[in-house]
Structure formats: C-alpha cells, structure tokens
N, C-alpha and C. Protein backbone atom coordinates (compact mmCIF):
# COMPACT_ATOMS: atom_id res chain seq x y z
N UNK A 1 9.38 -9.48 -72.33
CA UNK A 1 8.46 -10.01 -71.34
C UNK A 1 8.79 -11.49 -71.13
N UNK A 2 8.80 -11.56 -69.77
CA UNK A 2 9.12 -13.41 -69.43
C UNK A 2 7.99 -14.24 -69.85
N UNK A 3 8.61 -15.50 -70.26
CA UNK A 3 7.33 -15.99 -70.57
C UNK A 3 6.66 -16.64 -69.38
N UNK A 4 6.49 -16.13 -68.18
CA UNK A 4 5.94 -16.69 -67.01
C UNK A 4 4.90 -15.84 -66.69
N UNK A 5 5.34 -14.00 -67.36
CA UNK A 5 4.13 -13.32 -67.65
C UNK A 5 2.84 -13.85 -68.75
N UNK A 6 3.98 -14.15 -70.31
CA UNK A 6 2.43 -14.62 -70.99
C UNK A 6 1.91 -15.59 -70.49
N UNK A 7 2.33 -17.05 -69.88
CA UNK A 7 1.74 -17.52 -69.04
C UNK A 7 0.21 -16.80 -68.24
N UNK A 8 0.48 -15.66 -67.61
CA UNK A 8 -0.49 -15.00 -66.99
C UNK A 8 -1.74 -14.70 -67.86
N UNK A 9 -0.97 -13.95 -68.64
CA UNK A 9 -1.28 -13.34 -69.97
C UNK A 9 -2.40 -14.10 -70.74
N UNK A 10 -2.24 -15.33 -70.84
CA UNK A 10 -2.97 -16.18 -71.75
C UNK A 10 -3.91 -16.53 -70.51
N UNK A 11 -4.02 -17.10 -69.55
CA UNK A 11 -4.75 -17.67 -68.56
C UNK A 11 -6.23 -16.03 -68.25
N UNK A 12 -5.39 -14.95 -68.15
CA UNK A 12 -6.39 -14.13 -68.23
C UNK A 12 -7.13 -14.07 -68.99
N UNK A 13 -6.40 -14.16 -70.67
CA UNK A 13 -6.89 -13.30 -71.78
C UNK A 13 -8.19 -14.81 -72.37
N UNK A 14 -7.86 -16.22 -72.11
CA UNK A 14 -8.75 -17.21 -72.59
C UNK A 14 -9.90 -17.61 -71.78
N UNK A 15 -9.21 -17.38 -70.17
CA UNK A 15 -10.05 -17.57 -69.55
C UNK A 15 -11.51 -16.86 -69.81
N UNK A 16 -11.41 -15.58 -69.93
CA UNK A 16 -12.58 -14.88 -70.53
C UNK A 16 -13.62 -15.51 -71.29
N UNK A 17 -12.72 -16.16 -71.91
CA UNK A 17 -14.31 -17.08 -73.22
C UNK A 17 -14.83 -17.93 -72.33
N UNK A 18 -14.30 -18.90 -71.41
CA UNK A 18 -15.01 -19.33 -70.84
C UNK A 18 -16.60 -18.75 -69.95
N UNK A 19 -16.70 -17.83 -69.70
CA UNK A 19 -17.83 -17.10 -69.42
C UNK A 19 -18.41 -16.25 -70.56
N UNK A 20 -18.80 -16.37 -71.62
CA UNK A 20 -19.37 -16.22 -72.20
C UNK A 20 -20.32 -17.48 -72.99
N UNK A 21 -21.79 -16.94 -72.71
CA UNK A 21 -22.32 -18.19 -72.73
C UNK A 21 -22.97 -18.41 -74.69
N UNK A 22 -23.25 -19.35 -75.10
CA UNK A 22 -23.42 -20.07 -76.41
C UNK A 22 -25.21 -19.13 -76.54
N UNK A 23 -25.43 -18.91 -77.60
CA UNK A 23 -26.42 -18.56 -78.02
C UNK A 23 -27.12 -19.61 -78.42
N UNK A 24 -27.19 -20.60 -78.55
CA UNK A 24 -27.57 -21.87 -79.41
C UNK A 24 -26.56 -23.04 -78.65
N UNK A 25 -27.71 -24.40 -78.49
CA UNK A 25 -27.32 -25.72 -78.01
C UNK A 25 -27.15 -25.79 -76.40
N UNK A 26 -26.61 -26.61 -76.07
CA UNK A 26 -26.45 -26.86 -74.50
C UNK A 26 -24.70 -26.95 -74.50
N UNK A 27 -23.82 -25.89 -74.72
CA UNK A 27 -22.13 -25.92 -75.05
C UNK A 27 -21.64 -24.96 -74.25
N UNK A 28 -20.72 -25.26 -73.73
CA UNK A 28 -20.12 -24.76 -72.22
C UNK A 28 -18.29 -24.82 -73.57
N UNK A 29 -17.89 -23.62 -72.75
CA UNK A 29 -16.11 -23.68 -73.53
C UNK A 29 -15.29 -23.89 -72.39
N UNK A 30 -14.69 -25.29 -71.83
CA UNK A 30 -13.65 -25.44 -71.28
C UNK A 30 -12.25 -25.10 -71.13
N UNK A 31 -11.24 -24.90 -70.50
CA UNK A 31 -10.53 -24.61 -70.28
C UNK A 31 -9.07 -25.29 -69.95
N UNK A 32 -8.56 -25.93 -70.75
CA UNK A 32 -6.99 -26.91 -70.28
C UNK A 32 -5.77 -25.78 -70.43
N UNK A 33 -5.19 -25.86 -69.36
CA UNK A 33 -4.25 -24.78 -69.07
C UNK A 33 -2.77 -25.86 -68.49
N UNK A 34 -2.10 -25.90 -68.63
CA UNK A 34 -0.52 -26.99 -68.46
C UNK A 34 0.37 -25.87 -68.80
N UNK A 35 0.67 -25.14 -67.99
CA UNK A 35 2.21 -23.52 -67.66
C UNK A 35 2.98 -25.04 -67.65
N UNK A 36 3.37 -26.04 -67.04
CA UNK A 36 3.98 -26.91 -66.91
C UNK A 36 5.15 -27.25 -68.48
N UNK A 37 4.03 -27.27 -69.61
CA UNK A 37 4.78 -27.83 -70.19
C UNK A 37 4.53 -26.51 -71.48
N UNK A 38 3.43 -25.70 -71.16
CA UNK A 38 3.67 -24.41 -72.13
C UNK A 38 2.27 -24.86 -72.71
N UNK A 39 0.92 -25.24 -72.74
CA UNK A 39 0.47 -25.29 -73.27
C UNK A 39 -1.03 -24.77 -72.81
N UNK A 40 -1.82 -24.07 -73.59
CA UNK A 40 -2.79 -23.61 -73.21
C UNK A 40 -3.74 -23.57 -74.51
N UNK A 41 -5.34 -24.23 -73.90
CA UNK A 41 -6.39 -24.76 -75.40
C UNK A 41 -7.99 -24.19 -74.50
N UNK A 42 -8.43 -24.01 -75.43
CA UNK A 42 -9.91 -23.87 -75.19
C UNK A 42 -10.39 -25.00 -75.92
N UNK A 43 -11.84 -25.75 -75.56
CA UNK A 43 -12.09 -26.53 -76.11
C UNK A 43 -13.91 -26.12 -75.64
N UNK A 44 -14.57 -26.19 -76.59
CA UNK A 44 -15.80 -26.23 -76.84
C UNK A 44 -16.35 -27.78 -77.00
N UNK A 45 -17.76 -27.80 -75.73
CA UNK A 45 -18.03 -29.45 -75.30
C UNK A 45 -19.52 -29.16 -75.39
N UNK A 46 -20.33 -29.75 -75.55
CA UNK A 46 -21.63 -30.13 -75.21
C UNK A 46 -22.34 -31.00 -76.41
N UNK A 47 -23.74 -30.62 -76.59
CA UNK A 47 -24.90 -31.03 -77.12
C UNK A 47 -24.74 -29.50 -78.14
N UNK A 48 -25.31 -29.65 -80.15
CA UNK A 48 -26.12 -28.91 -80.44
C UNK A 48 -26.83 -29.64 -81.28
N UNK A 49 -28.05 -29.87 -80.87
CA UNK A 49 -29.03 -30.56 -81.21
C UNK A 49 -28.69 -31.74 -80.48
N UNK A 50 -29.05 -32.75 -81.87
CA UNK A 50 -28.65 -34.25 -81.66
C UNK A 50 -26.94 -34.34 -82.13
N UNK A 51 -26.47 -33.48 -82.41
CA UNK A 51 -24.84 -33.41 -83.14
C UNK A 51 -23.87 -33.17 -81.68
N UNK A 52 -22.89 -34.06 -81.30
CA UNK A 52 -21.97 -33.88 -80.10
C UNK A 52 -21.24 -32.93 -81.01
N UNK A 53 -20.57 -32.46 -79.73
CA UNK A 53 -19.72 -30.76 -80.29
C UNK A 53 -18.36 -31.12 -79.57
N UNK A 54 -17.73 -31.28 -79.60
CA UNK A 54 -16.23 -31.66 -78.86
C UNK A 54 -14.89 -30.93 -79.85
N UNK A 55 -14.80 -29.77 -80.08
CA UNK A 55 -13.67 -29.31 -80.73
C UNK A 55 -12.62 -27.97 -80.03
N UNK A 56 -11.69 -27.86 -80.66
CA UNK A 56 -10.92 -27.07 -79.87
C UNK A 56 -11.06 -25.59 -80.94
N UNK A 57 -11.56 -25.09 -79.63
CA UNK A 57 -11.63 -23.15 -80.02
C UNK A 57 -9.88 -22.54 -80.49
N UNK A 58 -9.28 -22.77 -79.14
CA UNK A 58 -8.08 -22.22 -79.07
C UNK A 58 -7.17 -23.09 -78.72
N UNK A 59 -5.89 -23.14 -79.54
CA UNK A 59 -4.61 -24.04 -78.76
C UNK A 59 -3.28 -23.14 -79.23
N UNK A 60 -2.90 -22.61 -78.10
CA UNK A 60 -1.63 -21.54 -77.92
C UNK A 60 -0.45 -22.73 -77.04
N UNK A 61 0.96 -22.70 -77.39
CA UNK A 61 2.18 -22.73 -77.10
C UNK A 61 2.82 -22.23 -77.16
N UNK A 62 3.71 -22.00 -75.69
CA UNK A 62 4.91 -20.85 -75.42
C UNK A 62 5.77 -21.95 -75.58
N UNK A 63 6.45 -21.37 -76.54
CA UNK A 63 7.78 -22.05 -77.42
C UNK A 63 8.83 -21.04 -77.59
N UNK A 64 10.14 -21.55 -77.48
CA UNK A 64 11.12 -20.54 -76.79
C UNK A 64 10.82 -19.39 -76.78
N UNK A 65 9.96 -18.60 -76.15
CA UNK A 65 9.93 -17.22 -75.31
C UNK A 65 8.35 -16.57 -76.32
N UNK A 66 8.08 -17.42 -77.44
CA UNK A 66 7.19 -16.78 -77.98
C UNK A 66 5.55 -17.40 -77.49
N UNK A 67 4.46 -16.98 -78.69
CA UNK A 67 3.31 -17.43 -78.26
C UNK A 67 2.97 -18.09 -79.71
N UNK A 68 2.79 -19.21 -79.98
CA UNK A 68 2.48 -19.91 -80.96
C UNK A 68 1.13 -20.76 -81.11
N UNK A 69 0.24 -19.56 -81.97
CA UNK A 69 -0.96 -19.68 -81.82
C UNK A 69 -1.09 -21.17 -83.13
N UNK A 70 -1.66 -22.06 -82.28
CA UNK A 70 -1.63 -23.52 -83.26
C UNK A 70 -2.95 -23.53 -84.12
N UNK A 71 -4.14 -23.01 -83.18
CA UNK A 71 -5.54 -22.98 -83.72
C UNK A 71 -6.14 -21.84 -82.96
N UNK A 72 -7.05 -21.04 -83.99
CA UNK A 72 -7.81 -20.20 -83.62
C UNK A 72 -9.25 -19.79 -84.26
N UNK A 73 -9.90 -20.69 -83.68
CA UNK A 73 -11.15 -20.81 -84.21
C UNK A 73 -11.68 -19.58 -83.55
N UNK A 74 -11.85 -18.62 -83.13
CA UNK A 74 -12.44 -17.40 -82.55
C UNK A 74 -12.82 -16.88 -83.91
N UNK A 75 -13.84 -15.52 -83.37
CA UNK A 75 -14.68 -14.92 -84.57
C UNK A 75 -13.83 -13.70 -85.33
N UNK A 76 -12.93 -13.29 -84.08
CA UNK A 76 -12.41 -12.40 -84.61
C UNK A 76 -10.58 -12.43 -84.42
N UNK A 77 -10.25 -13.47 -84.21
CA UNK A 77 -8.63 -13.44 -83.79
C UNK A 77 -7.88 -13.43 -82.50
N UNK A 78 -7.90 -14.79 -81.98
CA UNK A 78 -7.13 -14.34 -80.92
C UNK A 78 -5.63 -13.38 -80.51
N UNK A 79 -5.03 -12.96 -82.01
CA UNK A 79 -3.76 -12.32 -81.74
C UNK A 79 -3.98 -11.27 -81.08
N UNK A 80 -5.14 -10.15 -81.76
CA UNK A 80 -5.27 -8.81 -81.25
C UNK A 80 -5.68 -8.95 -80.14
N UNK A 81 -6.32 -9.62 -79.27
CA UNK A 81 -6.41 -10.09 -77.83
C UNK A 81 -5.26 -9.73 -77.00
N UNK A 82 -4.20 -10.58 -77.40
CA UNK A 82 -2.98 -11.28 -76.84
C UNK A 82 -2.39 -9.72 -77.07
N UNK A 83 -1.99 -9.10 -78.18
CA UNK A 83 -2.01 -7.77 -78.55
C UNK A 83 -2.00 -6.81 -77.10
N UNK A 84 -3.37 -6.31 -77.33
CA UNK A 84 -3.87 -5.77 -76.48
C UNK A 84 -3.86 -6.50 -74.84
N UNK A 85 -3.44 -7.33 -74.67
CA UNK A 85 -3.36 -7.32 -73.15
C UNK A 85 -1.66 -7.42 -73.35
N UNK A 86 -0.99 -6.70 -74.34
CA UNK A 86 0.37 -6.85 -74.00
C UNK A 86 1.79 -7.36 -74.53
N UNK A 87 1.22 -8.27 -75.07
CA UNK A 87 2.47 -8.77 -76.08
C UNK A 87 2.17 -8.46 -77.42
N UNK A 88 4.09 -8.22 -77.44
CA UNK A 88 4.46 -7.86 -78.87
C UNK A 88 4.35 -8.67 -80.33
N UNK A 89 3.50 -8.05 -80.95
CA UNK A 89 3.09 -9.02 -82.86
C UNK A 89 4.86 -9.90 -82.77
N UNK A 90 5.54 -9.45 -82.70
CA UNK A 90 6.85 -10.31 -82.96
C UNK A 90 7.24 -11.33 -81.84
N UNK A 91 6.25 -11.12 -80.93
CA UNK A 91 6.20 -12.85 -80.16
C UNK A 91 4.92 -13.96 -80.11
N UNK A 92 4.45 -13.16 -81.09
CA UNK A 92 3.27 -13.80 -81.53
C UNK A 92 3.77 -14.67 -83.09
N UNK A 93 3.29 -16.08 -83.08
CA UNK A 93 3.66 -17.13 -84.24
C UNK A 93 2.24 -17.33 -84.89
N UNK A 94 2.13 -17.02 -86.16
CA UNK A 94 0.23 -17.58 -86.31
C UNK A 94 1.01 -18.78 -86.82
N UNK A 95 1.35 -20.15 -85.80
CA UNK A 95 1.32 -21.27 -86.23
C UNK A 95 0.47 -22.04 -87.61
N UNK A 96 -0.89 -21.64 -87.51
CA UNK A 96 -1.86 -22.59 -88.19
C UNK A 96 -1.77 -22.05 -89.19
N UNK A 97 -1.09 -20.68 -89.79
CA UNK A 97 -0.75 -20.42 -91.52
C UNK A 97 0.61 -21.08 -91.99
N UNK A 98 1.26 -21.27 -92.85
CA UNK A 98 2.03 -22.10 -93.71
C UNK A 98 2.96 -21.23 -93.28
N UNK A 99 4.40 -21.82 -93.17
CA UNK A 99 5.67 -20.79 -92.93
C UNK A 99 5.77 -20.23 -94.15
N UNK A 100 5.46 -20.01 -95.25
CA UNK A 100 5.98 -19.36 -96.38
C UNK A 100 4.56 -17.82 -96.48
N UNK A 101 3.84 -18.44 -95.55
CA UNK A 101 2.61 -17.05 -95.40
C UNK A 101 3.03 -16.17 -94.38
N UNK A 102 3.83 -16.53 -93.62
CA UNK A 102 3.59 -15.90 -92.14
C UNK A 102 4.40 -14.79 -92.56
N UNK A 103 5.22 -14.97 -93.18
CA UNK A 103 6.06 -13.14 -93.56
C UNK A 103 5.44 -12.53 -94.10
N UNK A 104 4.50 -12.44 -94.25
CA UNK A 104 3.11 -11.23 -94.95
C UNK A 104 1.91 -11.18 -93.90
N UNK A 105 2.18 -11.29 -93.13
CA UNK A 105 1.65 -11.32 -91.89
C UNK A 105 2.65 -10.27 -90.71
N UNK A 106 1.69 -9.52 -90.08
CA UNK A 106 2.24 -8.07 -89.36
C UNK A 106 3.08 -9.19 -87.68
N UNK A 107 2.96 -10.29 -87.95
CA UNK A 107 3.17 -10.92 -86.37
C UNK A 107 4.98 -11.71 -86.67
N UNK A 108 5.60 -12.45 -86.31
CA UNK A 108 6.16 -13.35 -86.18
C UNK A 108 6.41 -14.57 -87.13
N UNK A 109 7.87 -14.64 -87.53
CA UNK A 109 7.58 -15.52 -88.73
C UNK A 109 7.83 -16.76 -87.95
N UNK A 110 8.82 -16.81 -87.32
CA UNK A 110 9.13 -18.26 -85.43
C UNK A 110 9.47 -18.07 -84.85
C-alpha cells in the first residue's frame, strides 16, 4: 500500500475521535494533520475543572513507507484501528515501546 493511501487511512481512521464527545470537563480532541511532511497527532484541549488539559492523544509518522505510532494514549490501541481499516501489523512501528520490546510484539520492529 502507498503511503499516500495511509495518508488517507490515518486522516479517516483519527479523524473519528474527533467527534466523539468527552464525558467530563469542557475538552474538544483536535486534529493536526501535515501529509506534507508525514505527520499526523490528535491533541486533546480544553478546561477539566480548574486543571488546563493540553496533551497529545495520538502522534503517528509515515516514515519510509511505514506507520510509526510515536504516542498512543487511546483506551484501547490505535494499531487495531489502523489494522482494521487496512494496513498490515508489519507496517505498523509501536514507536513509543523500546526497540529491544518491539520484537515480541505481533507489529513491526522499523
């Protein structure tokens, strides 16, 4: 698969969180998307309580031809997402585990 599809791929599959709304606080999940340079983040913004909330949900990079998941704060994994709308565990990188973990891991070692 080109990576101009996961491009697509990711813009569909993250965009989604953005419409799903927070059970708790006044927090909206934004969306920074740059195909330009390969980079795609969710970032969670608002008010909960008196505590500002400004952190990043998701930050994925297409790095030579793969998907290199950097952070994935989701509840349940953004891989099987990415999975299921299509790409293969072996172009999937779980960046944010240690390279000496990722080979015990069913995805991509780089």
């Amino acid at each position: 698969m080109a990576a101009l599809n996961y491009a697509d791929i990711l813009e569909r599959v993250l965009d989604a969180y953005t419409r799903i709304p927070y059970a708790h606080g006044d927090l909206t999940c934004e969306a920074i998307f740059d195909p330009k340079r390969g980079r795609y983040v969710l970032i969670t913004v608002g008010w909960d309580g008196e505590e500002r909330v400004d952190d990043v949900l998701v930050h994925i990079d297409i790095k030579d031809g793969k998907l290199w998941i950097q952070t994935d704060n989701t509840e349940h994994g953004i891989a099987p997402e990415l999975v299921a709308a299509g790409v293969p565990k072996s172009d999937i990188v779980l960046a944010f585990q240690a390279p000496e973990v990722r080979q015990h891991t069913e995805y991509a070692v780089a």
